[in-house]
PDB file of N, CA and C in Angstrom:
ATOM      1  N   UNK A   1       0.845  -1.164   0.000  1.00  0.00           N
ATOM      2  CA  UNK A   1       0.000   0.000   0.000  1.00  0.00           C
ATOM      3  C   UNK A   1       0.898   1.237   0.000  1.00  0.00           C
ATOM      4  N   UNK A   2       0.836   2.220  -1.212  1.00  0.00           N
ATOM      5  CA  UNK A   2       1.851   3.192  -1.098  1.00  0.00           C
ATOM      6  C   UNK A   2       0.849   4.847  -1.091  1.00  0.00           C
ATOM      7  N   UNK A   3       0.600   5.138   0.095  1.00  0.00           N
ATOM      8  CA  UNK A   3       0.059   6.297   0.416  1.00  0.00           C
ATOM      9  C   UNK A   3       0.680   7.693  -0.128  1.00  0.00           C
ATOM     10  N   UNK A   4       0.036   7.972  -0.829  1.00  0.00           N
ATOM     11  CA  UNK A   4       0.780  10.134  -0.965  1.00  0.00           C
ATOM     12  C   UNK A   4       0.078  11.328   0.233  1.00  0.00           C
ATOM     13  N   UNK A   5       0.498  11.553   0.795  1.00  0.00           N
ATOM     14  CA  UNK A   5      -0.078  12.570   1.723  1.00  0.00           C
ATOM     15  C   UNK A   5      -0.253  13.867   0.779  1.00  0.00           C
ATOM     16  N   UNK A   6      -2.265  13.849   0.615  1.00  0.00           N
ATOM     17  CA  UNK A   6      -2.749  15.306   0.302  1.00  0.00           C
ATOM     18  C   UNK A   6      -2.347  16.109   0.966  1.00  0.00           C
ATOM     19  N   UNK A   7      -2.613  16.365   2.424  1.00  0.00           N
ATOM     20  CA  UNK A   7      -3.278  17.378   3.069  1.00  0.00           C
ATOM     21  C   UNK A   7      -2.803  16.919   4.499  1.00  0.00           C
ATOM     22  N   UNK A   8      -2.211  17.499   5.366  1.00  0.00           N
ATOM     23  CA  UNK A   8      -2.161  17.037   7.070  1.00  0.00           C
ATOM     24  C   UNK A   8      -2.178  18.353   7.500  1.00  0.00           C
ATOM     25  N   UNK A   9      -2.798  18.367   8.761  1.00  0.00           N
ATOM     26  CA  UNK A   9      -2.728  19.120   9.675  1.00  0.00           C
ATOM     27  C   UNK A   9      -2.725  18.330  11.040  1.00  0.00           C
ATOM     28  N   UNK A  10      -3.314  19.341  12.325  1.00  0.00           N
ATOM     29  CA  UNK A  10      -2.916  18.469  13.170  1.00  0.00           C
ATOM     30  C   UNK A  10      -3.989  17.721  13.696  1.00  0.00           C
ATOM     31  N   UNK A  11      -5.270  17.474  12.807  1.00  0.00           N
ATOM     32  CA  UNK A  11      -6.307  17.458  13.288  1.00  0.00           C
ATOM     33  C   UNK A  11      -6.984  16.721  11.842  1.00  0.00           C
ATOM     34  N   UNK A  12      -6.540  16.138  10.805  1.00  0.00           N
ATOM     35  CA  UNK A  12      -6.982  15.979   9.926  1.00  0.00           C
ATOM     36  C   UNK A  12      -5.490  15.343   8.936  1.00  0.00           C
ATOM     37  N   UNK A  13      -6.244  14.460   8.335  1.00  0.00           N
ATOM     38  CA  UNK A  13      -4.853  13.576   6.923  1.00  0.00           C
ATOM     39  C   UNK A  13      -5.665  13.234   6.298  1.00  0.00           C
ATOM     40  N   UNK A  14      -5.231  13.914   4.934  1.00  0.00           N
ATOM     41  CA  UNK A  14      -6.104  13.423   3.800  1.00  0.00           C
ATOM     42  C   UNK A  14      -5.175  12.077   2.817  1.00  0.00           C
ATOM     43  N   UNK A  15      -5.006  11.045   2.714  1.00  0.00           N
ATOM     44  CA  UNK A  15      -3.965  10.169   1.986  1.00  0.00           C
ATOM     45  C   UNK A  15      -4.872   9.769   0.852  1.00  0.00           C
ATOM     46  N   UNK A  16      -3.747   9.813  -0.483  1.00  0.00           N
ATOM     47  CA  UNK A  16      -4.153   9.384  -1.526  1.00  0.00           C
ATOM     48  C   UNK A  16      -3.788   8.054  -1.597  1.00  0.00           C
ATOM     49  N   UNK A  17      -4.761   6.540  -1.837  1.00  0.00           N
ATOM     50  CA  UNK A  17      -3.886   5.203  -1.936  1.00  0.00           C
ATOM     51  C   UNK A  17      -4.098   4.969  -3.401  1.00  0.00           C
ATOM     52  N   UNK A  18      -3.603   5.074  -4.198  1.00  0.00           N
ATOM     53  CA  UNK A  18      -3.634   4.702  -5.701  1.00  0.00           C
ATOM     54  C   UNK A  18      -3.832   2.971  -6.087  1.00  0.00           C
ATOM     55  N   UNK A  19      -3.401   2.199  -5.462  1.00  0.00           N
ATOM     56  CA  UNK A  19      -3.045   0.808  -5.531  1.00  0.00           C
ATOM     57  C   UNK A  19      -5.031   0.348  -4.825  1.00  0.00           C
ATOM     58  N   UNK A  20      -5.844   0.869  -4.287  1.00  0.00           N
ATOM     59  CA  UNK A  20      -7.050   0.737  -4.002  1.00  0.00           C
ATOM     60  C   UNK A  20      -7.900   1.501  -4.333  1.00  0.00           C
ATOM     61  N   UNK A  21      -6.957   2.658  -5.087  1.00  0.00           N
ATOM     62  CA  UNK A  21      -8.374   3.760  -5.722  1.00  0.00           C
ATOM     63  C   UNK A  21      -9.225   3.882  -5.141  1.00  0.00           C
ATOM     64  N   UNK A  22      -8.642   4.391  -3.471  1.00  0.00           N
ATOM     65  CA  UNK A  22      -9.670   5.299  -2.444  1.00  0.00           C
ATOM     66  C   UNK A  22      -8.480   6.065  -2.115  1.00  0.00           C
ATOM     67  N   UNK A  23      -9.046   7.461  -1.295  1.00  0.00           N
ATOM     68  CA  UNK A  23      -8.958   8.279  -0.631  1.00  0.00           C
ATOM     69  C   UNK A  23      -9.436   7.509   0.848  1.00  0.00           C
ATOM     70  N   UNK A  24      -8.236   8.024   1.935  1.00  0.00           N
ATOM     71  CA  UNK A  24      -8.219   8.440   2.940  1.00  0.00           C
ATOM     72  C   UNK A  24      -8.029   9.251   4.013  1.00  0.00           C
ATOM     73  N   UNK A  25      -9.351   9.586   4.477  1.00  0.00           N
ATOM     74  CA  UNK A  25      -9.630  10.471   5.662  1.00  0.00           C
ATOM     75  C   UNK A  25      -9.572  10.362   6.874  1.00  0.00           C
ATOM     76  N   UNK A  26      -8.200  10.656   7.694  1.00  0.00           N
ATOM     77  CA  UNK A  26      -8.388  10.518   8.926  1.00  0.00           C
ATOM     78  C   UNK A  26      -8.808  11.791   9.840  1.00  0.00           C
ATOM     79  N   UNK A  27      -9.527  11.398  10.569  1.00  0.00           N
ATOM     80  CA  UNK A  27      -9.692  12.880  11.258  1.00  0.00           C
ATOM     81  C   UNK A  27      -9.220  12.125  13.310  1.00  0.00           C
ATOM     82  N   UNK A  28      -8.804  13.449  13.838  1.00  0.00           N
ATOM     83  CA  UNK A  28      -8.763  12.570  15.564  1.00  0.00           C
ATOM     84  C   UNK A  28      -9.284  14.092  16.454  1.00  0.00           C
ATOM     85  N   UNK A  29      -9.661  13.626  17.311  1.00  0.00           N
ATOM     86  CA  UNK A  29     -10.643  14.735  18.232  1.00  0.00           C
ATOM     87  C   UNK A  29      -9.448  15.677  19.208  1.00  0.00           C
ATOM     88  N   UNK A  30      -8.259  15.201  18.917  1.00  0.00           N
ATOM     89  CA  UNK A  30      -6.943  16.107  20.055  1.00  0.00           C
ATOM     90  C   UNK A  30      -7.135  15.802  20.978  1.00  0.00           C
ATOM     91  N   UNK A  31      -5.677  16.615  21.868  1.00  0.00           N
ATOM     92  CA  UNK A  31      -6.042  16.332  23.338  1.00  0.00           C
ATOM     93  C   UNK A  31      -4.919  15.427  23.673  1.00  0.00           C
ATOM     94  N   UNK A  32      -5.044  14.857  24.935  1.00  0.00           N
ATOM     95  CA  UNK A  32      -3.988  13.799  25.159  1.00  0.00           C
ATOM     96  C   UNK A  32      -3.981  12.611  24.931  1.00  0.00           C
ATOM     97  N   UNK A  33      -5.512  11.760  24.410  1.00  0.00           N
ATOM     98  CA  UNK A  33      -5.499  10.916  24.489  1.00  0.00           C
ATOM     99  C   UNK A  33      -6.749  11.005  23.186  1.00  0.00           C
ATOM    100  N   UNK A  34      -5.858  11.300  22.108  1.00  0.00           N
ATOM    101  CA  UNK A  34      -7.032  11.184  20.772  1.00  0.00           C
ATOM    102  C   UNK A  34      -7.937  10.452  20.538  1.00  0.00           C
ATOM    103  N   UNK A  35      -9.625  10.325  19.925  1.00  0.00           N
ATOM    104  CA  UNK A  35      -9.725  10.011  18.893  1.00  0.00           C
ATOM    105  C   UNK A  35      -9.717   9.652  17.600  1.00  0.00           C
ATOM    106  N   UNK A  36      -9.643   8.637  17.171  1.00  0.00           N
ATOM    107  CA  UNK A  36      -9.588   8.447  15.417  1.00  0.00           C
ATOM    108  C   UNK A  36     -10.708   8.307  14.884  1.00  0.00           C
ATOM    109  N   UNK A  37     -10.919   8.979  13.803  1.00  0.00           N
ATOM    110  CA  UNK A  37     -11.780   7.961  12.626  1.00  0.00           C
ATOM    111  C   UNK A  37     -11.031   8.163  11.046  1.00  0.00           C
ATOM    112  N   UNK A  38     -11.288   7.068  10.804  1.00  0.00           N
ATOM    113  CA  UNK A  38     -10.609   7.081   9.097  1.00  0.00           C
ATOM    114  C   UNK A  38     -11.847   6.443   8.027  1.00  0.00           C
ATOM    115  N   UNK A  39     -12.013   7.424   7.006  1.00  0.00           N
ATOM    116  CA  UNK A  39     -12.733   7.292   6.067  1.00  0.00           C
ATOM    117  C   UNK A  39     -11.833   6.739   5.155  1.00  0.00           C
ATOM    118  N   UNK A  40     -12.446   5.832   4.546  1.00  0.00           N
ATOM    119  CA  UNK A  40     -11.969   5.241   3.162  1.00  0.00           C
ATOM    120  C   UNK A  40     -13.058   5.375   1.893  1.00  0.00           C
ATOM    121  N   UNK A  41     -12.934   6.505   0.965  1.00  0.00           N
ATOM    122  CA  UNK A  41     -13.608   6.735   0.476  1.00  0.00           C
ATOM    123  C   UNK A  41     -13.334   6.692  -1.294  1.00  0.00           C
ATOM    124  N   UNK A  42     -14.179   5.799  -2.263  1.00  0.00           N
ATOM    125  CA  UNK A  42     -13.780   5.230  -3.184  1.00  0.00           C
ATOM    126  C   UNK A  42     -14.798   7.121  -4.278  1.00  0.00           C
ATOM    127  N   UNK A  43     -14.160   6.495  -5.298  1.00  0.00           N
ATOM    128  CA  UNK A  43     -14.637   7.725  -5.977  1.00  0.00           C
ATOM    129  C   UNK A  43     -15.721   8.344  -6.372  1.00  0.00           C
ATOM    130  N   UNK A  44     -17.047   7.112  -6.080  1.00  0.00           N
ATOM    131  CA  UNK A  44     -18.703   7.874  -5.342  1.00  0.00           C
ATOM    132  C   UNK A  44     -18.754   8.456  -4.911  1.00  0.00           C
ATOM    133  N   UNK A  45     -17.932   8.009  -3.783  1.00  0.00           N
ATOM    134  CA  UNK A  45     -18.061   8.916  -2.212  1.00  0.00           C
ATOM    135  C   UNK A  45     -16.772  10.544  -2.426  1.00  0.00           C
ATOM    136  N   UNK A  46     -16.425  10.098  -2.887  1.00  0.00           N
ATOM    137  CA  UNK A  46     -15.527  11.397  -3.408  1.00  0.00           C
ATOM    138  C   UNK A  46     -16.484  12.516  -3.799  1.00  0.00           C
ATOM    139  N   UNK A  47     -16.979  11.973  -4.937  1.00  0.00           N
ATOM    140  CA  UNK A  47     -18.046  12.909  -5.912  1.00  0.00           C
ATOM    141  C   UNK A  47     -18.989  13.322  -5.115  1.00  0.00           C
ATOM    142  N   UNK A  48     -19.212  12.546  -4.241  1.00  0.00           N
ATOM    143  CA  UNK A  48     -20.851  13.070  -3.750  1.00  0.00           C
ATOM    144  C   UNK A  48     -20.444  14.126  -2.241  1.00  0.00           C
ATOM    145  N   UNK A  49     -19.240  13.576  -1.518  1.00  0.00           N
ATOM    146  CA  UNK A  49     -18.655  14.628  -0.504  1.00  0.00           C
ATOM    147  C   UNK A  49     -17.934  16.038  -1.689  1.00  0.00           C
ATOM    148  N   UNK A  50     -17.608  15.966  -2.154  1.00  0.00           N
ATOM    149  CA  UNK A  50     -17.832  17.495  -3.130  1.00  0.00           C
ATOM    150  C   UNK A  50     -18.568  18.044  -3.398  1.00  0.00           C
ATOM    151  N   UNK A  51     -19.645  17.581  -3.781  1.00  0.00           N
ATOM    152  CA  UNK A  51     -21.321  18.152  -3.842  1.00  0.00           C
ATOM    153  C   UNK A  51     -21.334  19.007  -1.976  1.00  0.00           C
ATOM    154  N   UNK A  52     -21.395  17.609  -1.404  1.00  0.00           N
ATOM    155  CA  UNK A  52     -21.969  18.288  -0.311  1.00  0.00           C
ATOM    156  C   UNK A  52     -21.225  19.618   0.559  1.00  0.00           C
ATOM    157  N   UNK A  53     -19.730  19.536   0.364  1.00  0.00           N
ATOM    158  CA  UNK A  53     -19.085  20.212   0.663  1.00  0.00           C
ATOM    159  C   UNK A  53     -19.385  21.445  -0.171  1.00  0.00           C
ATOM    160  N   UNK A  54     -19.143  21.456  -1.148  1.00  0.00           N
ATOM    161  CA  UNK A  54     -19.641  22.575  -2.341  1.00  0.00           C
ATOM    162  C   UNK A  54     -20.891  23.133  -1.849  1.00  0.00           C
ATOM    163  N   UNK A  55     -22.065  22.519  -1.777  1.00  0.00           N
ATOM    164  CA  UNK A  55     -23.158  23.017  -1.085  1.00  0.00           C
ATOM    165  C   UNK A  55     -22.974  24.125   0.187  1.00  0.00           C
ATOM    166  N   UNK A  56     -22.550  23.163   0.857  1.00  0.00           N
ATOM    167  CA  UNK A  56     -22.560  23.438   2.498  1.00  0.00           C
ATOM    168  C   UNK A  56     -21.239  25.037   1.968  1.00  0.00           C
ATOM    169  N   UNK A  57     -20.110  25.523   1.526  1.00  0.00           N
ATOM    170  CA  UNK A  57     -19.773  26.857   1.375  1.00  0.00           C
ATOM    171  C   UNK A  57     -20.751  27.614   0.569  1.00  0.00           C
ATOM    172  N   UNK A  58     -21.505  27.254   0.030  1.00  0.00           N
ATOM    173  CA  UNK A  58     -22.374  28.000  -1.121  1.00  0.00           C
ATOM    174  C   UNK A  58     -23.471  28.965   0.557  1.00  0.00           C
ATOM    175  N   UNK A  59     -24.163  28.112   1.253  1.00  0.00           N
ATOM    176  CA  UNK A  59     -25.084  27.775   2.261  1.00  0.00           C
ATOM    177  C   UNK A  59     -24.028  29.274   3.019  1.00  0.00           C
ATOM    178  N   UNK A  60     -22.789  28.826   3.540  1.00  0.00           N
ATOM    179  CA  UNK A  60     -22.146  29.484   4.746  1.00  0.00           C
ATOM    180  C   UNK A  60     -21.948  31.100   4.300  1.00  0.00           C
ATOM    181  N   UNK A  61     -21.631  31.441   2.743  1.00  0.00           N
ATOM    182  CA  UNK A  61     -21.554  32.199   2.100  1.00  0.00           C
ATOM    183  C   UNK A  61     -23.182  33.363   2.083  1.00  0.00           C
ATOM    184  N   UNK A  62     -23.875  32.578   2.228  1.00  0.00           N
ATOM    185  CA  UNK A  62     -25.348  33.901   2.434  1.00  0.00           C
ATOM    186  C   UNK A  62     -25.602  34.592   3.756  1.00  0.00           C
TER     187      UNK A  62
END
């Protein structure tokens, strides 16, 4: 599995896996003793979290 790192911060990793043609999303809640969750998201779920994301600034923007 050979990951490209989109995007990190300290609170968020976006990894590209090419070899499974998903995207992964980790997000963790901080603190001393984090939360994880990791999305594995194939290119439906890509398309359709762009919509919604796209939406949702369109929405924050009025």
């Amino acid at each position: 599995m050979a990951w490209t790192t989109l995007y990190e911060t300290d609170r968020m990793d976006i990894r590209l896996d090419l070899d499974a043609k998903q995207v992964l999303m980790e997000f963790n809640s901080g603190g001393l003793v984090p939360s994880y969750v990791t999305l594995h998201l194939d290119t439906n779920e890509i398309e359709a979290l762009e919509q919604v994301l796209h939406r949702a600034r369109q929405l924050l923007a009025e």
